[in-house]
C-alpha atoms as a PDB file:
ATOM      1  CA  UNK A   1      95.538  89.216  69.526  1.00  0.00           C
ATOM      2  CA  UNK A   2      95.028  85.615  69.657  1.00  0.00           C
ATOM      3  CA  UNK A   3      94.188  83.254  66.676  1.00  0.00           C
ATOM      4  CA  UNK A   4      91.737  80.561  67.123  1.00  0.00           C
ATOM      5  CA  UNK A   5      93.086  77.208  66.555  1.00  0.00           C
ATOM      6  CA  UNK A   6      90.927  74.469  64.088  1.00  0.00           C
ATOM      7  CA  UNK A   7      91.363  70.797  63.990  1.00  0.00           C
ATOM      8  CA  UNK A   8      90.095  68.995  61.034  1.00  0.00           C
ATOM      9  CA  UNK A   9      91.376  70.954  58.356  1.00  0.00           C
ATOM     10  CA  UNK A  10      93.333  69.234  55.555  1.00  0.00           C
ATOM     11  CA  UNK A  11      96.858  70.515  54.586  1.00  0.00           C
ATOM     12  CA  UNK A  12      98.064  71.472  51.283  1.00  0.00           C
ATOM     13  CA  UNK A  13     100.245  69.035  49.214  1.00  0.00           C
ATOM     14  CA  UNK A  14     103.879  70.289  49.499  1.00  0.00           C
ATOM     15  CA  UNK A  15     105.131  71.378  46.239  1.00  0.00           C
ATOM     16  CA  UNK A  16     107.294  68.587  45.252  1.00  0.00           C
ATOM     17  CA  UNK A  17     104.205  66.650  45.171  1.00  0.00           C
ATOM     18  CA  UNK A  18     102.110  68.945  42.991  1.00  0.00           C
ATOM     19  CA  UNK A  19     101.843  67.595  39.311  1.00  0.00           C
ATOM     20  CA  UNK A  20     103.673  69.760  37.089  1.00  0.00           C
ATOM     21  CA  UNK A  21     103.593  70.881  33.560  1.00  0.00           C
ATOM     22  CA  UNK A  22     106.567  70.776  31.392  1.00  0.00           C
ATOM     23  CA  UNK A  23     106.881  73.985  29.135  1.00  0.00           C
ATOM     24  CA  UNK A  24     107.283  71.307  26.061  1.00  0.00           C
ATOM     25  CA  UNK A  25     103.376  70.053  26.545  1.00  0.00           C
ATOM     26  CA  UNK A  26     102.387  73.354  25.852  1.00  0.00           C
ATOM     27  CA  UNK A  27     103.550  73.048  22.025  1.00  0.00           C
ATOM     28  CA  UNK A  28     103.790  76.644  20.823  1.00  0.00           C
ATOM     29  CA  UNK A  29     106.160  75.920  17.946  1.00  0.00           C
ATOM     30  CA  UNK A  30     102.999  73.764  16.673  1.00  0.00           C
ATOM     31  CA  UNK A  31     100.719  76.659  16.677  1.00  0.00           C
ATOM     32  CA  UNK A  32      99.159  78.704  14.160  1.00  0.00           C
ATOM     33  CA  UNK A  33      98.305  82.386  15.395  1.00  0.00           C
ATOM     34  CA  UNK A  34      94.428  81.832  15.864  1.00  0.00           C
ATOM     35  CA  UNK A  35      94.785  78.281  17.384  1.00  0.00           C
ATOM     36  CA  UNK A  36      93.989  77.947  21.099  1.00  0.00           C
ATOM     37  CA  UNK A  37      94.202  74.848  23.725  1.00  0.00           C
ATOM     38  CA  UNK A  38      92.510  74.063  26.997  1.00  0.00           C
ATOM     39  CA  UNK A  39      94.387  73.396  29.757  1.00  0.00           C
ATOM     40  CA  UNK A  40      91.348  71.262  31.825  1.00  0.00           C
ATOM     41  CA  UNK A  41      89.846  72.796  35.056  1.00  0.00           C
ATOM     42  CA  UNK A  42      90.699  70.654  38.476  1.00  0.00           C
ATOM     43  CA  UNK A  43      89.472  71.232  41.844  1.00  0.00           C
ATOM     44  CA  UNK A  44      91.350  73.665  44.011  1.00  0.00           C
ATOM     45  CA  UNK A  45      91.247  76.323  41.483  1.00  0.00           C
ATOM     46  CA  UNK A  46      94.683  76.420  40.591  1.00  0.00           C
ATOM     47  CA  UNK A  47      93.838  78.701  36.974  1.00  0.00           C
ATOM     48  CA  UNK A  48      95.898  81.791  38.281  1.00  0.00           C
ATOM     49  CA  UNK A  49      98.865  79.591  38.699  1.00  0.00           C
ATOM     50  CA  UNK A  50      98.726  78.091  35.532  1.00  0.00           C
ATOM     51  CA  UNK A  51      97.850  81.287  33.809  1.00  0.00           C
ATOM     52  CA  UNK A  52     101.627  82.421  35.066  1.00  0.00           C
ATOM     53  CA  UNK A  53     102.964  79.397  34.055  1.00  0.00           C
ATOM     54  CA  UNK A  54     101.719  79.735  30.407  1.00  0.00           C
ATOM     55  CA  UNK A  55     102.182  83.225  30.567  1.00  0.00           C
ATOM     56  CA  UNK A  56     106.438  82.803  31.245  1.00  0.00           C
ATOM     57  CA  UNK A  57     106.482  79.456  28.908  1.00  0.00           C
ATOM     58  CA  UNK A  58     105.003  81.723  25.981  1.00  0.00           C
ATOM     59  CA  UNK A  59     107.707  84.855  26.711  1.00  0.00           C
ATOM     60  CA  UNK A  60     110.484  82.305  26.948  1.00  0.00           C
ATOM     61  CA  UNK A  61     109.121  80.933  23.475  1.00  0.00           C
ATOM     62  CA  UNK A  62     108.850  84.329  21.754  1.00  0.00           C
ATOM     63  CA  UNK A  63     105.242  84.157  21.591  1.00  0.00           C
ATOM     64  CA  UNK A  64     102.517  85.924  22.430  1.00  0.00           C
ATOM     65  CA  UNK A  65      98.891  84.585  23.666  1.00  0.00           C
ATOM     66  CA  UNK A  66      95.811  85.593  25.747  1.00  0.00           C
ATOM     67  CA  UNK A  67      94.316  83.469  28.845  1.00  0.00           C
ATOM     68  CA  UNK A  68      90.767  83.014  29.853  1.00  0.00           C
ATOM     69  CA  UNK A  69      89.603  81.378  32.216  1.00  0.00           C
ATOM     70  CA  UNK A  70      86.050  79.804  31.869  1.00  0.00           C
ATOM     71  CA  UNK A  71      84.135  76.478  34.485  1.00  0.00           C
ATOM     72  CA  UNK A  72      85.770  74.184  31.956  1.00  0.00           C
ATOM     73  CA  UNK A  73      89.304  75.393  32.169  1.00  0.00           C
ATOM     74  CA  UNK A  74      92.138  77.939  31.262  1.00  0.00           C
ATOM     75  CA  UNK A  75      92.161  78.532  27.529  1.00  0.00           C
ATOM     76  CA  UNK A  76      95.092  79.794  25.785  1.00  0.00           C
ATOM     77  CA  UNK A  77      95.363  81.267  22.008  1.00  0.00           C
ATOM     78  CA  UNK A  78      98.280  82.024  20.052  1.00  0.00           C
ATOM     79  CA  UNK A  79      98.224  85.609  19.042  1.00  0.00           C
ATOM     80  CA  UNK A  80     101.966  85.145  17.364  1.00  0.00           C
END
């Protein structure tokens, strides 16, 4: 089987270029159980990623929250 080749389609940024999110700016040890942030929506849709990201950052902190995802973002709440 061949594959059609496309011109004109932009590449992704490599992954050293991606901004990143230190586990520190997520702030657990601040956090009431009940109190939620937003972590802003951006285009490309990268909400599943972050979820993960939150998701391991919360586990390594000993806490436990819940992700949805919504247009304006990925919200997080502390359930811990």
């Amino acid at each position: 089987m061949a594959y059609a080749i496309e011109t004109g389609i932009p590449a992704p940024l490599p992954r050293a270029t991606r901004p990143r999110v230190s586990r520190q700016s997520y702030r657990f040890a601040e956090m009431r159980a009940g109190d939620s942030f937003l972590i802003p929506a951006e285009d490309g849709g990268l909400e599943a990623n972050r979820r993960i990201c939150v998701l391991t950052a919360a586990r390594k902190a000993g806490v436990r929250v819940i992700t949805r995802v919504s247009e304006d973002g990925l919200r997080v709440w502390r359930l811990t």
